[in-house]
Protein backbone atom coordinates (compact mmCIF):
# COMPACT_ATOMS: atom_id res chain seq x y z
CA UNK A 1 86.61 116.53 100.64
CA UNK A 2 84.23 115.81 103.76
CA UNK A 3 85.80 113.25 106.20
CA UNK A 4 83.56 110.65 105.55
CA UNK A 5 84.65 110.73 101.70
CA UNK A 6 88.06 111.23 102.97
CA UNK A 7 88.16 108.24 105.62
CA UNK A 8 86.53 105.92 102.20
CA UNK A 9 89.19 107.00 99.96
CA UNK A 10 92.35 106.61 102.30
CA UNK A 11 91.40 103.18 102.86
CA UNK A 12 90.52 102.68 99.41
CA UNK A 13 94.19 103.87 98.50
CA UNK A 14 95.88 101.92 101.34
CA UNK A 15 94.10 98.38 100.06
CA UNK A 16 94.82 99.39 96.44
CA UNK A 17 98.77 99.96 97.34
CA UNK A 18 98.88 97.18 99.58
CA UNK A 19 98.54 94.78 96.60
CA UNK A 20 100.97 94.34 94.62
CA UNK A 21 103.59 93.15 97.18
CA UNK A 22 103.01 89.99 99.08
CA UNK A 23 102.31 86.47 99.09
CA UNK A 24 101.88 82.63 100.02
CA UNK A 25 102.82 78.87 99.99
CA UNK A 26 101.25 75.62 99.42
CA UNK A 27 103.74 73.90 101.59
CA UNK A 28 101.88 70.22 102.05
CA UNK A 29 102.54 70.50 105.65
CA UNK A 30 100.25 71.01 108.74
CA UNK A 31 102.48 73.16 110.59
CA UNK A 32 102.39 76.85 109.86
CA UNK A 33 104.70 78.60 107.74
CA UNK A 34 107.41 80.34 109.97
CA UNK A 35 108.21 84.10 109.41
CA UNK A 36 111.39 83.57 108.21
CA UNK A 37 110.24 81.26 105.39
CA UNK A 38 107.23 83.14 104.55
CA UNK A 39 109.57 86.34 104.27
CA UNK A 40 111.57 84.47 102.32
CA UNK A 41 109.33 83.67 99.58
CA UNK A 42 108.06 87.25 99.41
CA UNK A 43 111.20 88.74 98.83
CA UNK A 44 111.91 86.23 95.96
CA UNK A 45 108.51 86.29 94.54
CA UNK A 46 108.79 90.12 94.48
CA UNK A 47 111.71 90.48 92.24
CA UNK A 48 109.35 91.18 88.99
CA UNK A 49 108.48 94.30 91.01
CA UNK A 50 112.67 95.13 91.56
CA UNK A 51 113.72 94.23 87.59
CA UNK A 52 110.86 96.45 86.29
CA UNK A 53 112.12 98.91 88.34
CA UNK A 54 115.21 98.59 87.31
CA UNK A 55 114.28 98.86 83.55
CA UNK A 56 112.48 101.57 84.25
CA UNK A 57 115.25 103.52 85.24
CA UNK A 58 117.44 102.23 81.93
CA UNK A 59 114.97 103.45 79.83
CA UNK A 60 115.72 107.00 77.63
CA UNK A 61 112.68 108.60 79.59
CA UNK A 62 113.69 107.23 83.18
CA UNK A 63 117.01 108.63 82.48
CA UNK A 64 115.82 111.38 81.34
CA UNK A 65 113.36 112.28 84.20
CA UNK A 66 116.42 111.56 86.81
CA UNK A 67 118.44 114.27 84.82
CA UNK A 68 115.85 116.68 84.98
CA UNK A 69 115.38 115.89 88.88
CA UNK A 70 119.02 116.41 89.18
CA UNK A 71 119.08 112.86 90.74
CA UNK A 72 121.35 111.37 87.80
CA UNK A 73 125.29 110.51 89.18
CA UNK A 74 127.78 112.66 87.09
CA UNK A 75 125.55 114.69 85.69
CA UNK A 76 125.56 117.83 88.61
CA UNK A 77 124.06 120.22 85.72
CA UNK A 78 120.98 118.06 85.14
CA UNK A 79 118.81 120.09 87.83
CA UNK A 80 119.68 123.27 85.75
CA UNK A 81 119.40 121.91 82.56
CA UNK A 82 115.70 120.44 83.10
CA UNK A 83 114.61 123.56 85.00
CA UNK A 84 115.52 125.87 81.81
CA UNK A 85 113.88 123.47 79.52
CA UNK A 86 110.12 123.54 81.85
CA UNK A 87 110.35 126.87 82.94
CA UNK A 88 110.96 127.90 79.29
CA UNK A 89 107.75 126.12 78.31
CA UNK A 90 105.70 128.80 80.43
CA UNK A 91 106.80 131.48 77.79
CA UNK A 92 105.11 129.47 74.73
CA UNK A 93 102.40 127.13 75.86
CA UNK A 94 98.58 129.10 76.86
CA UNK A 95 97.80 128.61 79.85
CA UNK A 96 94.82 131.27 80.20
CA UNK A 97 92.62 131.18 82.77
CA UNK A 98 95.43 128.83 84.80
CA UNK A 99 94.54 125.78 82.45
CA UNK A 100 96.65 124.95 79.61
CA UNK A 101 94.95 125.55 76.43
CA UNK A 102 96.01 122.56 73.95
CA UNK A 103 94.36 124.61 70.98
CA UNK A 104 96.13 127.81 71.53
CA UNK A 105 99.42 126.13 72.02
CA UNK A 106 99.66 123.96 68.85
CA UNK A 107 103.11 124.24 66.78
CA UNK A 108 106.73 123.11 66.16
CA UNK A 109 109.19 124.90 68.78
CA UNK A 110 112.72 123.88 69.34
CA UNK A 111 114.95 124.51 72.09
CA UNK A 112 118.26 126.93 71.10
CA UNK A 113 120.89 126.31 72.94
CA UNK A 114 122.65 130.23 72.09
CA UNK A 115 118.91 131.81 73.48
CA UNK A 116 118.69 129.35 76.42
CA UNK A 117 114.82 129.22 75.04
CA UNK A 118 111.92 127.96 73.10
CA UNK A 119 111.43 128.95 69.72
CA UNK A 120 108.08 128.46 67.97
CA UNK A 121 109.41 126.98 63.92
CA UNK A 122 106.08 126.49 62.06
CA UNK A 123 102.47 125.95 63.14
CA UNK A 124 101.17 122.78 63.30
CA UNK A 125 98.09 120.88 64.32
CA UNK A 126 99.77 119.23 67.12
CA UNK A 127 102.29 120.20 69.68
CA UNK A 128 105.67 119.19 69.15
CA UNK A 129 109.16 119.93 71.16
CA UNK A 130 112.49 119.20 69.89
CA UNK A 131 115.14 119.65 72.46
CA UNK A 132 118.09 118.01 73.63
CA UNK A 133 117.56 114.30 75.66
CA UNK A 134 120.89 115.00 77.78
CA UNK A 135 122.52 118.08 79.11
CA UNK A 136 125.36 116.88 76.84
CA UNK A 137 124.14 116.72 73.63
CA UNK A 138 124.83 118.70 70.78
CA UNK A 139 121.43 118.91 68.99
CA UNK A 140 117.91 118.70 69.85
CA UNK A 141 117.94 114.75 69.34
CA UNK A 142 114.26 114.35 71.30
CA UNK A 143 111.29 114.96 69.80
CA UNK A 144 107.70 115.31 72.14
CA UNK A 145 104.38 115.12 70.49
CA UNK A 146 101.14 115.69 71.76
CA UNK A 147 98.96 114.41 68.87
CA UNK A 148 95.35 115.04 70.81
CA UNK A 149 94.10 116.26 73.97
CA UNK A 150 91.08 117.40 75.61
CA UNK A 151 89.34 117.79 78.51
CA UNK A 152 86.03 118.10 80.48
CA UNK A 153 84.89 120.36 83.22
CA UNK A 154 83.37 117.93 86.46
CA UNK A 155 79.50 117.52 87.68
CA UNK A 156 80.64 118.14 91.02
CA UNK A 157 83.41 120.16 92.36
CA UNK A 158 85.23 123.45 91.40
CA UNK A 159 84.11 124.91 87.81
CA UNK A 160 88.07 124.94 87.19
CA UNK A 161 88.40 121.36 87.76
CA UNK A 162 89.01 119.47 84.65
CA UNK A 163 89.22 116.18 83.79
CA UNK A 164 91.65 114.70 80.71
CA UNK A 165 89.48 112.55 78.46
CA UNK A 166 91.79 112.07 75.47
CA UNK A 167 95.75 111.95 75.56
CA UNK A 168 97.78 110.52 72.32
CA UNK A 169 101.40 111.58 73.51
CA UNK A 170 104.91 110.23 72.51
CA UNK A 171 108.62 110.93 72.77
CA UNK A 172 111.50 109.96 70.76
CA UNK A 173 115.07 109.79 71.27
CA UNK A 174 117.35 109.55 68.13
CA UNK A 175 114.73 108.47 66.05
CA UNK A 176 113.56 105.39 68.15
CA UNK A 177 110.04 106.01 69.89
CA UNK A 178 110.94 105.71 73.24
CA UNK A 179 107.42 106.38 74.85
CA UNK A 180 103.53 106.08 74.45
CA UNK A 181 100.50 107.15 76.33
CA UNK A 182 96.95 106.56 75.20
CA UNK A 183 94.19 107.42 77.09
CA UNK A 184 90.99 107.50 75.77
CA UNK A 185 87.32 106.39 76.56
CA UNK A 186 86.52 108.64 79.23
CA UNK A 187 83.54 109.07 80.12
CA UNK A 188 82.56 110.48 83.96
CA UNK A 189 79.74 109.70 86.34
CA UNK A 190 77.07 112.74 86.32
CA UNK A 191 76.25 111.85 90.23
CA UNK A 192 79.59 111.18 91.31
CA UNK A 193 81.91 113.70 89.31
CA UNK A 194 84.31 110.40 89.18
CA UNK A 195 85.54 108.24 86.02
CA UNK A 196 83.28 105.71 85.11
CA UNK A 197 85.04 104.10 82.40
CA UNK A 198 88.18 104.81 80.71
CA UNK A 199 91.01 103.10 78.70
CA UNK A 200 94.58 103.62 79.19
CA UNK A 201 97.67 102.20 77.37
CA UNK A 202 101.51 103.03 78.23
CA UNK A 203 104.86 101.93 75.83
CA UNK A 204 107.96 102.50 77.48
CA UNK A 205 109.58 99.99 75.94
CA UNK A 206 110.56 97.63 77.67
CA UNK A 207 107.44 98.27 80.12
CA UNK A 208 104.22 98.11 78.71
CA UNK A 209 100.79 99.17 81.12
CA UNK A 210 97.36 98.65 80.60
CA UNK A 211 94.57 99.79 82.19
CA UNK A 212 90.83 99.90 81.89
CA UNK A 213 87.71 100.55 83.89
CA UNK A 214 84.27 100.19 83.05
CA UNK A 215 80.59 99.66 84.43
CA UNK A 216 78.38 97.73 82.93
CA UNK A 217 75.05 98.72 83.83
CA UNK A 218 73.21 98.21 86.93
CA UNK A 219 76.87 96.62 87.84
CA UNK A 220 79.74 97.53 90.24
CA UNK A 221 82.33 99.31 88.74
CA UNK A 222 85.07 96.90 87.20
CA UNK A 223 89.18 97.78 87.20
CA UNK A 224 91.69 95.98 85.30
CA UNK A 225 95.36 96.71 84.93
CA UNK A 226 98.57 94.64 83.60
CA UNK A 227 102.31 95.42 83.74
CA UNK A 228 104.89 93.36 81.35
CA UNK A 229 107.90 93.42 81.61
CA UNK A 230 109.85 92.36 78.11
CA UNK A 231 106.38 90.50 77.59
CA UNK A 232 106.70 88.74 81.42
CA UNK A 233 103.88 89.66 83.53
CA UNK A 234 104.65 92.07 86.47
CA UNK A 235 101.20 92.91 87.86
CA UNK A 236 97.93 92.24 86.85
CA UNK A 237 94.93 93.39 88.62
CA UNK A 238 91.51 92.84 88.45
CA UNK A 239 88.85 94.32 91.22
CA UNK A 240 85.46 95.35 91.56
CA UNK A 241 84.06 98.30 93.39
CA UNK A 242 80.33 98.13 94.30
CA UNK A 243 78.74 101.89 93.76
CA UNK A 244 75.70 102.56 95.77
CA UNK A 245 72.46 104.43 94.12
CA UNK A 246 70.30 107.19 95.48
CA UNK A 247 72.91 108.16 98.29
CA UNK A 248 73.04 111.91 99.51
CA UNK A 249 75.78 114.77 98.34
CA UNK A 250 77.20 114.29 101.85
CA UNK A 251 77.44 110.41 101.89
CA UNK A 252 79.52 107.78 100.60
CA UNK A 253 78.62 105.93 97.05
CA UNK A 254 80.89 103.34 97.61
CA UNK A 255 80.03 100.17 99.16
CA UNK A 256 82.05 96.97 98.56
CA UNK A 257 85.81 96.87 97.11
CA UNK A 258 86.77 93.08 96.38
CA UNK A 259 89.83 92.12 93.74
CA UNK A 260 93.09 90.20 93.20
CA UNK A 261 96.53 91.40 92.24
CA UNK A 262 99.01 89.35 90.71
CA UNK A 263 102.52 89.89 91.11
CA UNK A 264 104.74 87.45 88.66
CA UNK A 265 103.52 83.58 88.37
CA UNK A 266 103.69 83.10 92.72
CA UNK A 267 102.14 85.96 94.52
CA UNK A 268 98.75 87.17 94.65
CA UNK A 269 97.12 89.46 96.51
CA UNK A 270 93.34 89.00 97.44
CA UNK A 271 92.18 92.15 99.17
CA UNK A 272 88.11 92.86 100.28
CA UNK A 273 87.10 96.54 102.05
CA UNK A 274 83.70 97.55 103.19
CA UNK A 275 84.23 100.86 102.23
CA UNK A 276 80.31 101.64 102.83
CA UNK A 277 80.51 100.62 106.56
CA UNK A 278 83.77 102.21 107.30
CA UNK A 279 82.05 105.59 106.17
CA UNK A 280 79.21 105.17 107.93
CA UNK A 281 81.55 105.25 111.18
CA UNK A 282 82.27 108.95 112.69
CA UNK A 283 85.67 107.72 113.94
CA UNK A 284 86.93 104.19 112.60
CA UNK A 285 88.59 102.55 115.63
CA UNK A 286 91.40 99.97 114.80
CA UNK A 287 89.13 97.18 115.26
CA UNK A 288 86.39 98.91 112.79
CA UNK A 289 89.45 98.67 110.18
CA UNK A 290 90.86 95.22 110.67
CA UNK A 291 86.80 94.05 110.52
CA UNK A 292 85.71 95.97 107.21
CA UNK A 293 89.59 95.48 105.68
CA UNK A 294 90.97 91.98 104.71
CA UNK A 295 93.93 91.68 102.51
CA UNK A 296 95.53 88.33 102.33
CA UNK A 297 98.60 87.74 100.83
CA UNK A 298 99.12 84.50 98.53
CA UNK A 299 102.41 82.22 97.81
CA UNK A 300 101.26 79.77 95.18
CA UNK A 301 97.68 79.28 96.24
CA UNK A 302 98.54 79.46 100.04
CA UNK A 303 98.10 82.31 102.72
CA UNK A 304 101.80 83.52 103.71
CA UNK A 305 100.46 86.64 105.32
CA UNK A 306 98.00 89.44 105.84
CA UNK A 307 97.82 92.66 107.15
CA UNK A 308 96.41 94.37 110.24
CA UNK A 309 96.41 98.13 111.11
CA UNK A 310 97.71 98.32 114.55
CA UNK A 311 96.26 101.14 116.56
CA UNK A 312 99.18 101.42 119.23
CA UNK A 313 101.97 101.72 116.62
CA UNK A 314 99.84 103.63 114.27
CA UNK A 315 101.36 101.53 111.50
CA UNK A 316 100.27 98.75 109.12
CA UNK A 317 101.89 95.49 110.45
CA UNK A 318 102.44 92.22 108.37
CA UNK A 319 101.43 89.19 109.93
CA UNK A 320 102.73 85.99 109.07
CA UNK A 321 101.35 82.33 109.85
CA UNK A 322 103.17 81.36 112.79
CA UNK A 323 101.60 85.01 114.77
CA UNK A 324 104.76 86.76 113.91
CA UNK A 325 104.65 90.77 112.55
CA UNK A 326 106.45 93.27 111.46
CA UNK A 327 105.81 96.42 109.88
CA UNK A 328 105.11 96.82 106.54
CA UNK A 329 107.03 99.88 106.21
CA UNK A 330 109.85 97.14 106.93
CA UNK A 331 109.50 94.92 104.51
CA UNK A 332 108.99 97.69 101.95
CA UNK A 333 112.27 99.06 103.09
CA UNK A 334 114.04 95.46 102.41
CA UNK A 335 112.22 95.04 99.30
CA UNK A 336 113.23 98.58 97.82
CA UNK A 337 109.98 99.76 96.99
């Protein structure tokens, strides 16, 4: 990636992950909000962010991926266990040509326990994978199926680069579906080699994720995402990115990034980056970043915080009404995120 296109897209990420986390207060008063108070309301506001966490982990495939991480407590085999079960894959999935051929690798195959392998049981039009949820259990009581999936080579970049445009997956655990992905939609810009539209939906119940971007013609590009929790709203986003005609190979095509997060009913997140300028710059000095960046961060309607890159600490710092900071790394820590 040249550095121009490089310099664009780190910003782009930072002011994308800087959403979903901060916030402000009407509080009827003239004086500012203090730090501490300001803090305070954060950290409460935040807690959708901490309980879907937290149901992430309880659900069968959170548990599941810990196990196979070897992360999960009491369960010292679960490294082991999920590195048998992926390597294993290797020995029945095609992945000719270093690109794994959904075609070629259709079928029913179940993992045996006395083999310590994959065993192909009938062909099928779909991939399917029975295997055991837990390094404990007796019987193959999980059940992975890839119902569709394809892919599309890129305008622009390596000829091995692919793109997924269609993904119908689930996995079940004792019967009960435990997981959903849908993606579908796709479709990629010829000049830019990028996603111009797609739609996504995720079931993990009880998470549920939605995604979808589009661009209507002679329009910016338009992104949209929500995260429920048990039907309560997490995060919702909706932003804008401004994509600039006729620009050269080497140059940036994005201009303008503008949107709002939501994070639960109090916090919202109001972010605007002139990604277009910033690009333009051979070497974006602090001040080039704090001028083409805003992000505020919202507590009922009023400004709690925002953030400023600080060129000294090389760090992103928080600052709150009354001219206090600290760094964001900080309040990420204390917010366990």
């Amino acid at each position: 990636m040249r550095p121009r296109l490089r310099t664009a897209a780190a910003l782009f990420s930072f002011v994308l992950l800087g959403t979903g986390l901060f916030g402000c207060d009407q509080g009827g008063t003239t004086d500012p909000v203090t730090a501490e108070e300001a803090r305070s309301r954060i950290t409460e506001s935040a807690a959708p962010l901490q309980q879907a966490s937290t149901a992430l982990d309880g659900t069968p495939l959170g548990a599941m991926s810990g196990m196979m991480a070897g992360s999960e407590e009491g369960s010292p085999n679960g490294s082991g266990w999920g590195s048998d079960l992926l390597s294993g894959l290797g020995a029945v999935l095609d992945t000719t040509g270093g690109t794994f051929n959904y075609d070629a690798s259709t079928g029913v195959y179940a993992w045996t326990e006395a083999e310590q392998a994959w065993e192909q049981t009938r062909p099928a039009d779909s991939l399917i994978l029975r295997f055991p949820a837990t390094p404990e259990a007796r019987r193959n009581n999980a059940t992975f199926v890839l119902g569709e999936y394809d892919t599309r080579s890129l305008p622009v970049g390596a000829p091995e680069d692919r793109l997924p445009t269609r993904i119908d997956a689930s996995l079940s655990v004792n019967g009960t579906e435990a997981f959903n992905v849908d993606l579908r939609d796709v479709e990629v810009s010829p000049l830019l080699g990028i996603p111009q539209s797609f739609t996504l939906e995720v079931a993990l119940p009880p998470l549920a994720y939605s995604a979808d971007l589009h661009s209507p013609s002679e329009a910016p590009y338009r992104y949209q995402d929500r995260l429920e929790n048990d039907g309560a709203l997490v995060t919702a986003t909706d932003a804008t990115v401004e994509v600039l005609s006729g620009e050269a190979e080497d140059q940036n095509p994005l201009g303008e990034v503008q949107g709002t997060t939501q994070v639960g009913q109090a916090l919202a997140v109001e972010y605007t980056a002139q990604i277009g300028a910033l690009a333009a710059l051979s070497d974006a000095s602090a001040a080039d970043i704090n001028e083409n960046v805003e992000v505020r961060v919202l507590h009922q309607g009023t400004q709690v915080a925002t953030l400023r890159y600080d060129a000294t600490a090389e760090q992103v710092l928080v600052v709150y009404p009354d001219g206090k900071t600290e760094p964001l790394a900080d309040l990420l820590r204390d917010l366990g995120l």
